[in-house]
Protein backbone atom coordinates (compact mmCIF):
# COMPACT_ATOMS: atom_id res chain seq x y z
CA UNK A 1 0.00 0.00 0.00
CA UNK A 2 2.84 2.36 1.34
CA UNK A 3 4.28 1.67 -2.42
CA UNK A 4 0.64 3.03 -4.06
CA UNK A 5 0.69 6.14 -2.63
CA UNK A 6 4.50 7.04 -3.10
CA UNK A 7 3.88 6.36 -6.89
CA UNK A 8 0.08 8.16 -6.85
CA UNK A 9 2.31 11.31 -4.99
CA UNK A 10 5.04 11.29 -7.94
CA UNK A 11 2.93 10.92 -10.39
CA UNK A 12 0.40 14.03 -9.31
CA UNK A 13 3.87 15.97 -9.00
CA UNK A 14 5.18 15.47 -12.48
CA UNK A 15 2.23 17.29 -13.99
CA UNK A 16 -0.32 19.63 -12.77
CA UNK A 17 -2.32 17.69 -15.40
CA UNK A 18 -2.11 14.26 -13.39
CA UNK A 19 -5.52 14.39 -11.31
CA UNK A 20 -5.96 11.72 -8.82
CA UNK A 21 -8.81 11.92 -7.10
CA UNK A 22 -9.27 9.40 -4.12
CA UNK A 23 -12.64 8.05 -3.24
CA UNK A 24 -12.89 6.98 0.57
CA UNK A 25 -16.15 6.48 1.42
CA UNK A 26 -19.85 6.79 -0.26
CA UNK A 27 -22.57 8.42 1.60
CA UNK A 28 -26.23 6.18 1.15
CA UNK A 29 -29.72 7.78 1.41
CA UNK A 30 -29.37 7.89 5.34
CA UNK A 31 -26.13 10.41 5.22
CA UNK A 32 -27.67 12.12 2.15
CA UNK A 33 -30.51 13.36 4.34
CA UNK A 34 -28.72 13.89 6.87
CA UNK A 35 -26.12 16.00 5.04
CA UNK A 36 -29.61 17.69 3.42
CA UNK A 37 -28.79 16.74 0.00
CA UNK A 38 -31.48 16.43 -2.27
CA UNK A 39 -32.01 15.16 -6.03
CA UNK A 40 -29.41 12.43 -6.82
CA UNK A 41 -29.69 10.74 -9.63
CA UNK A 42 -29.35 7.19 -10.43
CA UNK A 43 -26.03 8.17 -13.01
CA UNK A 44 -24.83 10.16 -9.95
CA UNK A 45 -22.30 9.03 -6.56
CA UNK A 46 -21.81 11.64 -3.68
CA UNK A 47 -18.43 10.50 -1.92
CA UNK A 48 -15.78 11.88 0.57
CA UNK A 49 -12.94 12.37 -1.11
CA UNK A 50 -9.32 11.77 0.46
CA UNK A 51 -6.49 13.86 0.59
CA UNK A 52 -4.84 14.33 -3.11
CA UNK A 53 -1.24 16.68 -3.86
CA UNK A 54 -3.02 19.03 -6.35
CA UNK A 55 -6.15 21.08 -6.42
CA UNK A 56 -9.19 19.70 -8.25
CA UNK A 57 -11.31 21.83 -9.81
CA UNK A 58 -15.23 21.18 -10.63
CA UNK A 59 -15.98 20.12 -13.78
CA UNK A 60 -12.87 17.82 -13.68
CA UNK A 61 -13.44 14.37 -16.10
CA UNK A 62 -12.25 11.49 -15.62
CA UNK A 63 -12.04 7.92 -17.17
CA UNK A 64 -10.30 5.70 -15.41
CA UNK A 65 -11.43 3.79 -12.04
CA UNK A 66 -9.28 1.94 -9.87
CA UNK A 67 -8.40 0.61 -6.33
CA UNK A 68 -5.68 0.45 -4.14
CA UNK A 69 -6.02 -3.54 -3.74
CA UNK A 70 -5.87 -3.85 -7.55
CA UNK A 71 -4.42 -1.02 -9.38
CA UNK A 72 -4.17 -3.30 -11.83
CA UNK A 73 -7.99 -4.47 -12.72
CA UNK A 74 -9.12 -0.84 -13.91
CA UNK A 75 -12.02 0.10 -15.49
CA UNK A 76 -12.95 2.62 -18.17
CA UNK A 77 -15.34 4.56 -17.28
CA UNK A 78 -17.01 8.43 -18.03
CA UNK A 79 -17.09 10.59 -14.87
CA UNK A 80 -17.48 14.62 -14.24
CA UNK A 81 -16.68 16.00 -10.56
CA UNK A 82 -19.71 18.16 -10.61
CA UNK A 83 -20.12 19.66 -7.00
CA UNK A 84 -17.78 20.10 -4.36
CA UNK A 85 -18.05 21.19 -0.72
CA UNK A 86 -15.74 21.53 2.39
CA UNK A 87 -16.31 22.13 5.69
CA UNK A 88 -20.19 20.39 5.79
CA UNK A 89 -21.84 22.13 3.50
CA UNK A 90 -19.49 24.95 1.90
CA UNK A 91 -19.48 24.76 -1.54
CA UNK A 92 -16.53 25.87 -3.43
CA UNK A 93 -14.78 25.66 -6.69
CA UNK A 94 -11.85 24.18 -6.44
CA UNK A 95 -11.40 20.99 -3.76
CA UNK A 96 -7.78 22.49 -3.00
CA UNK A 97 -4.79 20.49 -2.02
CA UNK A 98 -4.53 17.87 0.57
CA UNK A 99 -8.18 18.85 1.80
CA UNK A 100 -10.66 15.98 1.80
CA UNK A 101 -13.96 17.13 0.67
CA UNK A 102 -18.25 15.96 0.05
CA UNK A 103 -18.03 15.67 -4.00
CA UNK A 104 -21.25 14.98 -6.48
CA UNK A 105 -19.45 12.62 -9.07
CA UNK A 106 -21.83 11.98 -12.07
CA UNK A 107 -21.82 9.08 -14.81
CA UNK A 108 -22.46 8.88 -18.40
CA UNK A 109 -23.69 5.57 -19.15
CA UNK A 110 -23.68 3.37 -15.95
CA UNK A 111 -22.53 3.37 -12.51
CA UNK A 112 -19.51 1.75 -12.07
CA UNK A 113 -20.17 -1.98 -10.15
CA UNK A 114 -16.52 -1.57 -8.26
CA UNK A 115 -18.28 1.92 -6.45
CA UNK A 116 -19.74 -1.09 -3.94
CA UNK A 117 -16.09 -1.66 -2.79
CA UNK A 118 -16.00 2.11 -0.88
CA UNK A 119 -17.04 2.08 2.66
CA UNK A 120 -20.24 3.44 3.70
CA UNK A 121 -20.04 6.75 5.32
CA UNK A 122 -20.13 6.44 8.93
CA UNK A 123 -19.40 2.80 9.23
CA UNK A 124 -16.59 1.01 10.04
CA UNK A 125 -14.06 -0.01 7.44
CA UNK A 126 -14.41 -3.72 6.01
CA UNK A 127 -10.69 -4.67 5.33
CA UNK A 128 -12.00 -7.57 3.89
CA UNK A 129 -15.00 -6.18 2.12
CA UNK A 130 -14.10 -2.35 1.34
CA UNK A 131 -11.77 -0.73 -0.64
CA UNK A 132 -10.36 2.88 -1.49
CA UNK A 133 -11.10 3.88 -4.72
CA UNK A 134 -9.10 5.96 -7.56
CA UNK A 135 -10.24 8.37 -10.38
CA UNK A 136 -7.91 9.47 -13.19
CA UNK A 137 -6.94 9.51 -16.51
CA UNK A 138 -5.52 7.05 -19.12
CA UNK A 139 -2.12 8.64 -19.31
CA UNK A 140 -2.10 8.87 -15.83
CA UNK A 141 -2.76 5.32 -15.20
CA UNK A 142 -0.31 4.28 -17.49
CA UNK A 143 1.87 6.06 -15.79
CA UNK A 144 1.13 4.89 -12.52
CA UNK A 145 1.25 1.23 -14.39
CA UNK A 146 4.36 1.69 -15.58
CA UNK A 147 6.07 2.66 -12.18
CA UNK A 148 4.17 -0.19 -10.38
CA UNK A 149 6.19 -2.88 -12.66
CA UNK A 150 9.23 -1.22 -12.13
């Protein structure tokens, strides 16, 4: 694991166009109302992001998927970071460096089936069942391929 996030920190630094963004958790209909959010879609995930070396602005795409277990099994997907908010309920631009934050992440096409892996916000963590979860690019996870079979 230690290995993972030395390579997912290089690889943010070499470019300010390598976006990682970490998924830690997903929040079910329970924390939605309770965080008073309203009008998800079906095509649409709200998570809690992790901490990440580069500032993520909204609108940010994405179309890769992958976990720290198994980097290696990634998906393709089609994903837009359309809201952000910090600090319960602030809503900002940017989700700025090393600041976890409450992000809308919507879907073209379907929801990807490896979202079950990511903890449920506000229970424990399933080392056995749950997983932390990755969203990029192509180049950037060929990149981050390459470097893992070094």
């Amino acid at each position: 694991m230690k290995k993972l996030f030395e390579i997912l920190k290089k690889v943010e630094q070499e470019s300010i166009e390598n976006i990682i963004l970490g998924l830690n958790e997903k929040v079910d209909k329970k924390g939605l109302n309770e965080l008073e959010i309203n009008n998800i879609s079906e095509l649409e995930e709200y998570i809690i992001s992790g901490r990440h070396y580069q500032e993520i602005s909204q609108g940010a795409e994405f179309d890769v998927l992958f976990s720290m277990k198994h980097p290696e099994n990634y998906i393709i997907t089609d994903a837009k970071l359309s809201e952000i908010r910090i600090g319960r309920g602030q809503e900002v631009d940017v989700l700025p460096e090393d600041t976890p934050g409450e992000c809308l992440i919507k879907f073209e096409g379907n929801k990807p089936e490896m979202l079950s892996k990511l903890n449920i916000w506000g229970e424990q963590f399933n080392e056995e069942k749950n997983d932390f979860l990755y969203l990029t690019s192509q180049p950037v996870m060929n990149r981050i391929t390459e470097l893992l079979n070094k």
